[in-house]
N, C-alpha and C. Protein backbone atom coordinates (compact mmCIF):
# COMPACT_ATOMS: atom_id res chain seq x y z
N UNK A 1 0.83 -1.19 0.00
CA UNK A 1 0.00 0.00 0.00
C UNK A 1 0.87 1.25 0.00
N UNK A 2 2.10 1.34 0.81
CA UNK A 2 3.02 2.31 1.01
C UNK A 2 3.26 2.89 -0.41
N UNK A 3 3.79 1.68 -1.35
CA UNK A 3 4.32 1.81 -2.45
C UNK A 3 3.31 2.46 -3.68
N UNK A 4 2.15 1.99 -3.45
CA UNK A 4 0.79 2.35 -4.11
C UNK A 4 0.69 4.04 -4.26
N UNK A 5 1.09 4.12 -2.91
CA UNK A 5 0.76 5.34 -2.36
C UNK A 5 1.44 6.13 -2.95
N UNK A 6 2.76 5.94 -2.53
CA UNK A 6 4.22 7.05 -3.59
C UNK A 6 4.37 6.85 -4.80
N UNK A 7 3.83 5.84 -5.50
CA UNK A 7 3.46 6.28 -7.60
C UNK A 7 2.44 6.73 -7.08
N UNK A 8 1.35 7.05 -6.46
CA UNK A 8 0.42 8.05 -6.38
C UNK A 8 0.30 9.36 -6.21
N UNK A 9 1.37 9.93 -5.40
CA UNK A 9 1.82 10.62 -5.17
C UNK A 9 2.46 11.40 -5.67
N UNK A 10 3.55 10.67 -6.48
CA UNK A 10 4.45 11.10 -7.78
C UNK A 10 3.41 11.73 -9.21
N UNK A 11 2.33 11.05 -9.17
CA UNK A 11 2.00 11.43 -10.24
C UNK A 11 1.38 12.50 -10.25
N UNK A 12 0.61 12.86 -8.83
CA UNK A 12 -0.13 14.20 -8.29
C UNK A 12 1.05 15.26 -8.46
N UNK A 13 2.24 15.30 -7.58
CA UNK A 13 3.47 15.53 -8.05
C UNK A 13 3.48 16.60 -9.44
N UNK A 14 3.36 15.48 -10.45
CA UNK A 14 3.88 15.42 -11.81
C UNK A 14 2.77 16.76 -12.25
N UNK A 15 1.30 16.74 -11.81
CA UNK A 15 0.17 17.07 -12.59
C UNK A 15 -0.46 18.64 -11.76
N UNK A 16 0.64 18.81 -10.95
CA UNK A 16 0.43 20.32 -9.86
C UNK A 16 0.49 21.39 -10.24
N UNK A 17 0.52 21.41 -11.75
CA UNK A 17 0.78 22.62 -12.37
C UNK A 17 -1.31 22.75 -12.96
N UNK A 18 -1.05 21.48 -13.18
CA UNK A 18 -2.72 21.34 -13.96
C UNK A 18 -3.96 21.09 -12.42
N UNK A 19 -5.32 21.53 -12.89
CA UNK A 19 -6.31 21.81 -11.83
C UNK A 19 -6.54 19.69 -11.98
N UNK A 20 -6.56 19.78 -10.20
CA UNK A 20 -6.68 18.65 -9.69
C UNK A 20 -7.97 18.07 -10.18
N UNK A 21 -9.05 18.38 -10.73
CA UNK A 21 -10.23 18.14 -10.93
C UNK A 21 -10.27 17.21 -12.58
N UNK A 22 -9.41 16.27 -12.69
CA UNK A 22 -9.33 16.33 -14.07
C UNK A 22 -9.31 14.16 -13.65
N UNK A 23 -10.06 14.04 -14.61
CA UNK A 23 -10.53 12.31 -15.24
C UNK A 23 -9.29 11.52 -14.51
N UNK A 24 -8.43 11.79 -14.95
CA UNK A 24 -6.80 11.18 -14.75
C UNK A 24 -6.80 11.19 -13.55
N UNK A 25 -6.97 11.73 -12.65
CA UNK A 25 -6.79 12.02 -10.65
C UNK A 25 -7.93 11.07 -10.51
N UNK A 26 -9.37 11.45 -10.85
CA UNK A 26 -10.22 10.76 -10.45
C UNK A 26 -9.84 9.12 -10.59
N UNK A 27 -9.71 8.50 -12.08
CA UNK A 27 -9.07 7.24 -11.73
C UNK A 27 -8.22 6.87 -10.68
N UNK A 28 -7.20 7.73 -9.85
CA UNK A 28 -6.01 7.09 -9.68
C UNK A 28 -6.88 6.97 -7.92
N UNK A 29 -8.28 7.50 -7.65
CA UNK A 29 -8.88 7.51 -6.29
C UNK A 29 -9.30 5.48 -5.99
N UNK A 30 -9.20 5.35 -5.26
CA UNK A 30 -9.34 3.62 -5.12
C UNK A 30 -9.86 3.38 -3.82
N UNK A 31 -11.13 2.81 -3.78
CA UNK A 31 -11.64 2.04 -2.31
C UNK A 31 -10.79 1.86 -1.35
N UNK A 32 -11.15 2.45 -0.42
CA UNK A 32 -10.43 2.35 1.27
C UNK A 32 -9.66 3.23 1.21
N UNK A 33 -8.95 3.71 0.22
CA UNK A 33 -8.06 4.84 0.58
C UNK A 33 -8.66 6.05 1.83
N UNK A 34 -7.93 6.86 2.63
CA UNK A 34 -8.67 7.64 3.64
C UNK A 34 -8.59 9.02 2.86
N UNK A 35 -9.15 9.64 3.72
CA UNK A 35 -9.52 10.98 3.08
C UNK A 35 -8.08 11.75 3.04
N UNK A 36 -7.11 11.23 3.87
CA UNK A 36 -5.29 12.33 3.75
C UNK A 36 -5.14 11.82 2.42
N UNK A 37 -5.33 10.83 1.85
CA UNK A 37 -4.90 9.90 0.66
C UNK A 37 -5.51 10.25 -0.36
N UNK A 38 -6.99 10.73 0.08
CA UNK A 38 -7.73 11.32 -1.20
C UNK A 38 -7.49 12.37 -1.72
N UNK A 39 -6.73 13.32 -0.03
CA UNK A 39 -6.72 14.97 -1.10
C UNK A 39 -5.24 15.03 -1.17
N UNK A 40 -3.96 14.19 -0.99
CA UNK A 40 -3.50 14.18 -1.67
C UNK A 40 -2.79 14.08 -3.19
N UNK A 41 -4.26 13.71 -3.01
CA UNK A 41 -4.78 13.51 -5.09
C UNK A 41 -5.60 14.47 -5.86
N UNK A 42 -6.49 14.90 -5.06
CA UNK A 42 -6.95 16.03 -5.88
C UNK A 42 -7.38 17.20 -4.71
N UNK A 43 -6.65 17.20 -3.94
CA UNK A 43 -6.30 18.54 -2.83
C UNK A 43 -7.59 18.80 -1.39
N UNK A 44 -7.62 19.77 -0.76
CA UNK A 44 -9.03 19.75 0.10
C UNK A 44 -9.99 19.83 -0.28
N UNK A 45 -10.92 19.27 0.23
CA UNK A 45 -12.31 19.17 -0.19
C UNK A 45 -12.96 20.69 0.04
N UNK A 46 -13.86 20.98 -1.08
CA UNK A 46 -14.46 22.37 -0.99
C UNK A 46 -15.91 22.03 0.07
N UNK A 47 -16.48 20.61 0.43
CA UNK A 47 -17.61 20.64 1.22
C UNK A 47 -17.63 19.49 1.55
N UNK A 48 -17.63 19.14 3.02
CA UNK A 48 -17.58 17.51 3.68
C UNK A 48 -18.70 18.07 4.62
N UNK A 49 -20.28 16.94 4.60
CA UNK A 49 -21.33 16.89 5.63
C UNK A 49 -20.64 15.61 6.22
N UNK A 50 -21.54 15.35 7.42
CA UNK A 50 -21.83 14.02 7.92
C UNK A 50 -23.33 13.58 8.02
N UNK A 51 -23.42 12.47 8.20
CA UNK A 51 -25.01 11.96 8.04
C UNK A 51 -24.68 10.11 7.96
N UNK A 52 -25.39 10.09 9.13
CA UNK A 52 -25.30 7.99 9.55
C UNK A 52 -24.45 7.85 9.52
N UNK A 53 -22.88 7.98 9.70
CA UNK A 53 -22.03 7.34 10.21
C UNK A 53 -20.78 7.53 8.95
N UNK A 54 -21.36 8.55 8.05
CA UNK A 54 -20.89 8.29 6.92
C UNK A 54 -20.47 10.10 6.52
N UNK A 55 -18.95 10.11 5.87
CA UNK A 55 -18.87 11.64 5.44
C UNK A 55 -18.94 11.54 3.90
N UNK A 56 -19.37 12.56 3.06
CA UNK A 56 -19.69 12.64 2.18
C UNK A 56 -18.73 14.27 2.09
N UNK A 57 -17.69 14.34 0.94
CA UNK A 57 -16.95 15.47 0.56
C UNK A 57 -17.04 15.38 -0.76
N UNK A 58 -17.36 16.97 -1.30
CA UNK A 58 -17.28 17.30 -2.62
C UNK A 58 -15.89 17.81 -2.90
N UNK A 59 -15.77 17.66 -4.47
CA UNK A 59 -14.08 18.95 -4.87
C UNK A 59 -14.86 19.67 -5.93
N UNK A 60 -14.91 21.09 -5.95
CA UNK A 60 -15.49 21.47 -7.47
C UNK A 60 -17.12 22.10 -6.88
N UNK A 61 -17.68 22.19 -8.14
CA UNK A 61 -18.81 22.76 -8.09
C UNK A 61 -20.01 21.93 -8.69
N UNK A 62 -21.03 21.82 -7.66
CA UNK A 62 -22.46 20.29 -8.16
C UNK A 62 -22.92 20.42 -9.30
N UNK A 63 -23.10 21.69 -9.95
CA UNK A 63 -23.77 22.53 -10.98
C UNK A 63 -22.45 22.49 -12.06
N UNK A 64 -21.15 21.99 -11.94
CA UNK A 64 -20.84 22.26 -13.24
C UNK A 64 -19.92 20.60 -13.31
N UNK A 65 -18.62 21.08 -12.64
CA UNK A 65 -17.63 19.54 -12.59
C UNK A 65 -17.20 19.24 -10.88
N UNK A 66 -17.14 17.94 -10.56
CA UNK A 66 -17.20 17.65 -9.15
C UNK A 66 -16.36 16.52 -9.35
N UNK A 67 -15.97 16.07 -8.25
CA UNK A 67 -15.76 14.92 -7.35
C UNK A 67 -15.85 14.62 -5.99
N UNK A 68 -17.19 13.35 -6.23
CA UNK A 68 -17.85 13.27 -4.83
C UNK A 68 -17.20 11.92 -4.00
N UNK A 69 -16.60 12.06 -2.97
CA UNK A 69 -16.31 10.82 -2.73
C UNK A 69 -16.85 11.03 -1.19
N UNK A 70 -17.55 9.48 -0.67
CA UNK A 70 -18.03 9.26 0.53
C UNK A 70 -17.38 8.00 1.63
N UNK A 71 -16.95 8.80 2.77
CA UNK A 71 -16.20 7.29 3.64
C UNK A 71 -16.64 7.04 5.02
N UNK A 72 -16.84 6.23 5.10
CA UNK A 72 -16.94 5.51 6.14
C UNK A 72 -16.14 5.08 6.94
N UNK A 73 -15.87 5.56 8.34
CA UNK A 73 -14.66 5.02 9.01
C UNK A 73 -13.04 5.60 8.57
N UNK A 74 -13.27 6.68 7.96
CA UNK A 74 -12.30 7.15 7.08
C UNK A 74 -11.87 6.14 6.25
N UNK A 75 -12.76 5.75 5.49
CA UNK A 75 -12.47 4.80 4.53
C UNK A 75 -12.78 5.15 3.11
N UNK A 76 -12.97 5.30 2.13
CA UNK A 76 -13.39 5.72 0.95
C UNK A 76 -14.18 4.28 0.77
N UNK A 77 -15.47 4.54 0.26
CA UNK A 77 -16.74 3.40 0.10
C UNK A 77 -17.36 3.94 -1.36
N UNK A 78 -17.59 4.95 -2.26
CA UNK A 78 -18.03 5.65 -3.04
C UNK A 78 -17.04 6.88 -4.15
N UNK A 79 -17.32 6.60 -5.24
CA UNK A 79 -16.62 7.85 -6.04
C UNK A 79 -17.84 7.77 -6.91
N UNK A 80 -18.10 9.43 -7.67
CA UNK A 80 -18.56 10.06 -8.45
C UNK A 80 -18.26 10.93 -8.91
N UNK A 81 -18.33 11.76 -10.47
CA UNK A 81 -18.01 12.33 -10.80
C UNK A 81 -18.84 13.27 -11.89
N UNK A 82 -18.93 14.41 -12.13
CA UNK A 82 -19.37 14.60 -12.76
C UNK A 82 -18.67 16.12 -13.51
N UNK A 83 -18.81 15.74 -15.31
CA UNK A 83 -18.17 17.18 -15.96
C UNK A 83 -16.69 17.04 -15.71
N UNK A 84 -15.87 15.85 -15.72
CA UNK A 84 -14.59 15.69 -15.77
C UNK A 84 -14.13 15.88 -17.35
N UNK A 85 -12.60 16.41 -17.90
CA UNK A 85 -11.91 15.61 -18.82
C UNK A 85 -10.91 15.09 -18.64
């Protein structure tokens, strides 16, 4: 996982010049990862609720391009996306 993590890393790295909100980041997001792991990939979340046991954080804007990811236990359980290229 360590190792997972640092080509993950590297490639966020690589792509810091370009807006984190882009198809390519979204792939590289993967089940269970925690939320330090998530926005090390495409940076802080612009809106995290809670509700049942569960956080739900947006990146972006609902109305145009987003990435929604939801965790449990600080776990990542959910990705969505919408208006990526």
């Amino acid at each position: 996982m360590k190792a997972k993590l640092l080509v993950t890393l590297a490639a966020v790295f690589a792509l810091a010049g370009c807006s984190k909100l882009t198809k390519e980041n979204y792939e590289l997001l993967e089940m269970g990862m925690s939320q330090e792991e998530v926005e090390a990939i495409i940076g802080d979340a612009d809106n995290c609720g809670n509700m049942m046991g569960t956080t739900a954080c947006t990146w972006g804007e609902q109305d145009s391009k987003f990435i929604k990811v939801v965790f449990m236990g600080d776990k990542a359980v959910t990705f969505s996306y919408e208006g990526l290229k």
